[in-house]
C-alpha atoms as a PDB file:
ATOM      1  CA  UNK A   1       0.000   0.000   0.000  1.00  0.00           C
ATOM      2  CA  UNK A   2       2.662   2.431   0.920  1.00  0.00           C
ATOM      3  CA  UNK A   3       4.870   1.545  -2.164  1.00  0.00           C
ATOM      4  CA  UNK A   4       1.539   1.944  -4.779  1.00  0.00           C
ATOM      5  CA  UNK A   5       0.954   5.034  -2.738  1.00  0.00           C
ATOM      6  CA  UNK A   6       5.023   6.646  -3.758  1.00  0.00           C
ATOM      7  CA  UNK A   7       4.471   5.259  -7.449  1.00  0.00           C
ATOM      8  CA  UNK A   8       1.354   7.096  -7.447  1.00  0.00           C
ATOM      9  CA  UNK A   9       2.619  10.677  -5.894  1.00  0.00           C
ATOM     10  CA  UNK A  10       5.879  10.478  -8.162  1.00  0.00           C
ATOM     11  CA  UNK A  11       3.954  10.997 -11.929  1.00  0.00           C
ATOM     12  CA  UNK A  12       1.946  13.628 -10.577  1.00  0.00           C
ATOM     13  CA  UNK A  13       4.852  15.783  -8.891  1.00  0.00           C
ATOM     14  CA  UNK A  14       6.683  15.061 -11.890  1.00  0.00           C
ATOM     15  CA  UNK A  15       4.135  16.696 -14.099  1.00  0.00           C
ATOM     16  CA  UNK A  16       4.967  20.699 -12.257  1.00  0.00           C
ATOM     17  CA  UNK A  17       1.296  21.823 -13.442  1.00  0.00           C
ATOM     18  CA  UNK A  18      -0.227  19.348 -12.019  1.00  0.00           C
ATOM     19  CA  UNK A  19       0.617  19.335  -8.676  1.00  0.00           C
ATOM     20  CA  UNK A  20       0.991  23.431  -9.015  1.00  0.00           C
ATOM     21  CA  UNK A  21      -2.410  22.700  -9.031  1.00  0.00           C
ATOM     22  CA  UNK A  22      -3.171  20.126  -6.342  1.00  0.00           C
ATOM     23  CA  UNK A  23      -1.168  21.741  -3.925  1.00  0.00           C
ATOM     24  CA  UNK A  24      -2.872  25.107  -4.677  1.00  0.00           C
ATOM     25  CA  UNK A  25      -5.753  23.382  -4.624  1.00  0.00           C
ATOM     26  CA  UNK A  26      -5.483  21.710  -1.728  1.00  0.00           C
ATOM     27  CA  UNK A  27      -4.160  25.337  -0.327  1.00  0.00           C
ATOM     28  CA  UNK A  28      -7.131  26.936  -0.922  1.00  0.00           C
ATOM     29  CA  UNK A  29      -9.566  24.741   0.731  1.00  0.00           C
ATOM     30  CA  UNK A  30      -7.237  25.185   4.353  1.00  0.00           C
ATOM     31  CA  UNK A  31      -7.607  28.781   4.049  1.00  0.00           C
ATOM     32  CA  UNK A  32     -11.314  28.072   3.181  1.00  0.00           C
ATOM     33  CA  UNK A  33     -11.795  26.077   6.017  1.00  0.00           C
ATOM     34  CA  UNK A  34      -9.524  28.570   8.578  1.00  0.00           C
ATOM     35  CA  UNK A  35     -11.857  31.486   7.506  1.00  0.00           C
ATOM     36  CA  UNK A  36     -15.483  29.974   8.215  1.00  0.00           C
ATOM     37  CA  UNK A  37     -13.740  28.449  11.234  1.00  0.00           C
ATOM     38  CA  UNK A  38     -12.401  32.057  12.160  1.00  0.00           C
ATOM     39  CA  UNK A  39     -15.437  33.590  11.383  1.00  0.00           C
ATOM     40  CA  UNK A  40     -18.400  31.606  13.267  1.00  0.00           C
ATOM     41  CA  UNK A  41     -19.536  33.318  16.618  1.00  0.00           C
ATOM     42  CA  UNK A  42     -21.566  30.944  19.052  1.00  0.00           C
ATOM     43  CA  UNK A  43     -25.010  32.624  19.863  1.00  0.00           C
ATOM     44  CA  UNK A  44     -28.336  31.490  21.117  1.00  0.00           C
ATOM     45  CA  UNK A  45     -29.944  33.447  18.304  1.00  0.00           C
ATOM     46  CA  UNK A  46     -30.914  31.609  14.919  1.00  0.00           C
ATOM     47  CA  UNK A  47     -28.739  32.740  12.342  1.00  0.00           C
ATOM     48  CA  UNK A  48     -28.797  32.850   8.285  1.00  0.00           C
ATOM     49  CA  UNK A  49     -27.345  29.670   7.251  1.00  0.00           C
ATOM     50  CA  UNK A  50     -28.478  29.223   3.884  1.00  0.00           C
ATOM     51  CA  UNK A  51     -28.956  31.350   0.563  1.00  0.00           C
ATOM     52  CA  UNK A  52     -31.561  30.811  -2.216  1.00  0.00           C
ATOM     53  CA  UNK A  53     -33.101  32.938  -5.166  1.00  0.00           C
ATOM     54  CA  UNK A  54     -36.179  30.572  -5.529  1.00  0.00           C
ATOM     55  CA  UNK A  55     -37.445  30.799  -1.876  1.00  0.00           C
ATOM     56  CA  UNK A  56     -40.210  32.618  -0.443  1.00  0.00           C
ATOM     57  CA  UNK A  57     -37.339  34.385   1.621  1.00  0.00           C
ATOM     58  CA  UNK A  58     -33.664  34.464   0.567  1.00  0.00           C
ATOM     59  CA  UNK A  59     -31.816  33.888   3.379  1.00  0.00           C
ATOM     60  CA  UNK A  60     -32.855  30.635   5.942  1.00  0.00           C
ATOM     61  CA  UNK A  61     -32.269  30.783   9.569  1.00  0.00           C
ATOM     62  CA  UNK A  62     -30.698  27.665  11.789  1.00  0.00           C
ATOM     63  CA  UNK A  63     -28.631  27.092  15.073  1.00  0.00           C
ATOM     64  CA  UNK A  64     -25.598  28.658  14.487  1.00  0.00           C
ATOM     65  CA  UNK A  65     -23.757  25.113  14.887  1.00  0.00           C
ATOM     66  CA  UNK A  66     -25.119  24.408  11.144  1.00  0.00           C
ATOM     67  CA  UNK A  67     -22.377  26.508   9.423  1.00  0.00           C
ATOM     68  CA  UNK A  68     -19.834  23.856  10.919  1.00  0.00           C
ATOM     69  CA  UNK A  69     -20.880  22.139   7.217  1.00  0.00           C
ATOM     70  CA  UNK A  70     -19.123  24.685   5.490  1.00  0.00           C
ATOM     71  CA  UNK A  71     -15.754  23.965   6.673  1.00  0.00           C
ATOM     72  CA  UNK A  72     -16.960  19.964   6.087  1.00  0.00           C
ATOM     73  CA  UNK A  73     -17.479  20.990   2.783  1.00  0.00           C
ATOM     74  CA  UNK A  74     -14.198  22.654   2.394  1.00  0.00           C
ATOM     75  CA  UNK A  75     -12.445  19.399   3.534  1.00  0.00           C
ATOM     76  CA  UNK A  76     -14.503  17.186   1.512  1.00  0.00           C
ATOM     77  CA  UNK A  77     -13.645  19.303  -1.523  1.00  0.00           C
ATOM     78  CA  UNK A  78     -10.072  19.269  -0.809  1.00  0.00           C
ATOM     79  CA  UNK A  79      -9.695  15.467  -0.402  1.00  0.00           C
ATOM     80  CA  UNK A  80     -12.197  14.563  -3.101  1.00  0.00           C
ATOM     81  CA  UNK A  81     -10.965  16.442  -5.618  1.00  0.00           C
ATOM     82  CA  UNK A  82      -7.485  16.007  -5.357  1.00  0.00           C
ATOM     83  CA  UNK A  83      -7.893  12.063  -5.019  1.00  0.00           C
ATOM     84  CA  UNK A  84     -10.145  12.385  -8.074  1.00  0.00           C
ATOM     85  CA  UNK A  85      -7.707  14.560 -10.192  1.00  0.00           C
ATOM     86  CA  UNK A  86      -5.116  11.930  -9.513  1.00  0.00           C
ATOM     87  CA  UNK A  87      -6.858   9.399 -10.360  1.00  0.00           C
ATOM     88  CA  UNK A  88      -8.002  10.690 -13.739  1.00  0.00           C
ATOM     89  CA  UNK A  89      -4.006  11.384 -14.450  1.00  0.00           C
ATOM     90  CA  UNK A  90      -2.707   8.221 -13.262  1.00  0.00           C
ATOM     91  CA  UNK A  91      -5.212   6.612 -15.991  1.00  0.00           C
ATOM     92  CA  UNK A  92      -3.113   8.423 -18.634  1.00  0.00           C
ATOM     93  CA  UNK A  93      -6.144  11.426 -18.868  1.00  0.00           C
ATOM     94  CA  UNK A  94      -4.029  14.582 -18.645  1.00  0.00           C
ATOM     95  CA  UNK A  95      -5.808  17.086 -20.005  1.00  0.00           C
ATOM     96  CA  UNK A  96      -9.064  16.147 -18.299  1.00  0.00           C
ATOM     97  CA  UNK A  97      -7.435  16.097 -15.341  1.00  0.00           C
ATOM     98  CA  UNK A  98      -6.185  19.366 -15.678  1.00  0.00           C
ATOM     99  CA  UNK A  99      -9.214  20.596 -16.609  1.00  0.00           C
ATOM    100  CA  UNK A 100     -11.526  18.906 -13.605  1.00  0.00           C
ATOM    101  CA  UNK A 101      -8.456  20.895 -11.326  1.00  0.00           C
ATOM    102  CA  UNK A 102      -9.239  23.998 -12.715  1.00  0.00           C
ATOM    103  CA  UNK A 103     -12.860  23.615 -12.142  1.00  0.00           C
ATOM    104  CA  UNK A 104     -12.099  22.492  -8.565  1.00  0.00           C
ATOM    105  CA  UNK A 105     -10.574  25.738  -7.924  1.00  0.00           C
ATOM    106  CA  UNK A 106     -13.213  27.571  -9.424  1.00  0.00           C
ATOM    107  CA  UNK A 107     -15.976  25.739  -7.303  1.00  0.00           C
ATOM    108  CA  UNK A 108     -13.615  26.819  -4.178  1.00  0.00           C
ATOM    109  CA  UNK A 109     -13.791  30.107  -5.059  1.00  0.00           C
ATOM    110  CA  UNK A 110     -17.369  30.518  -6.099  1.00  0.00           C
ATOM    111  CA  UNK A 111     -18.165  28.738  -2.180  1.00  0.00           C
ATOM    112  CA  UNK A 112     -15.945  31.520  -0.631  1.00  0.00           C
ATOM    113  CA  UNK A 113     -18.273  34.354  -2.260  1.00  0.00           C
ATOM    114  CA  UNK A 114     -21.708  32.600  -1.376  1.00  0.00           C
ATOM    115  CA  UNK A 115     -20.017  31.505   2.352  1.00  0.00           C
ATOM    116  CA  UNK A 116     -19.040  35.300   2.907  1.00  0.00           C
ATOM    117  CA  UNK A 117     -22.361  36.471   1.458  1.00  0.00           C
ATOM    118  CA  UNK A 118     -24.369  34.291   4.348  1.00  0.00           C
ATOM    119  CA  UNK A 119     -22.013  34.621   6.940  1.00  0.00           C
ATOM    120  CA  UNK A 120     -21.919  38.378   6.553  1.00  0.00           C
ATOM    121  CA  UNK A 121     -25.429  37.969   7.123  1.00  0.00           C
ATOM    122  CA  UNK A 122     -25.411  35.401   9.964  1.00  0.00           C
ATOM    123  CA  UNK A 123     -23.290  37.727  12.071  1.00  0.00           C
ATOM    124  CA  UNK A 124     -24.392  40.830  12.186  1.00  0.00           C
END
């Protein structure tokens, strides 16, 4: 297990724009996860913990415990995606692989907006 696991890692850091882009990726999600973690506030009150255009209301109240989820999400992401983009390069998919990182990084970044928009809400 520990030998597949070095004959795996040493094609991908091999390949510099490939694990540029795990490692950034894999970056991004910590500092995802530090900043919901920095920014939740215990309080009694219900809080805004999720966002939605369709609803009768846009912004849905919860404990404040709930937003514990996002940072769940942020290491989910981070694991996920980076054992997924190595898989789809170790199967000789390069470009796809490349590709699914980039979009990775974009998902990241599109959570951090819509976590900021509802925590700026859920604290104020």
């Amino acid at each position: 297990m520990k030998l597949n696991l070095i004959n795996s890692i040493k094609p991908i850091l091999a390949d510099r724009l490939m694990a540029i882009l795990m490692i950034l990726l894999i970056l991004i999600c910590l500092a995802y996860c530090i900043y919901v973690g920095v920014s939740l506030r215990p309080s009694d009150l219900q809080v805004a913990v999720h966002y939605s255009a369709y609803g009768e209301t846009s912004f849905y109240r919860d404990k404040w415990y709930y937003l514990i989820t996002f940072i769940v999400f942020g290491i989910m992401l981070a694991v996920m995606h980076t054992a997924l983009v190595a898989k789809i390069y170790l199967q000789g998919h390069r470009q796809l692989a490349l590709l699914f990182a980039w979009l990775s990084l974009l998902l990241i970044v599109i959570a951090w907006f819509m976590t900021w928009a509802v925590l700026k809400v859920a604290f104020l």
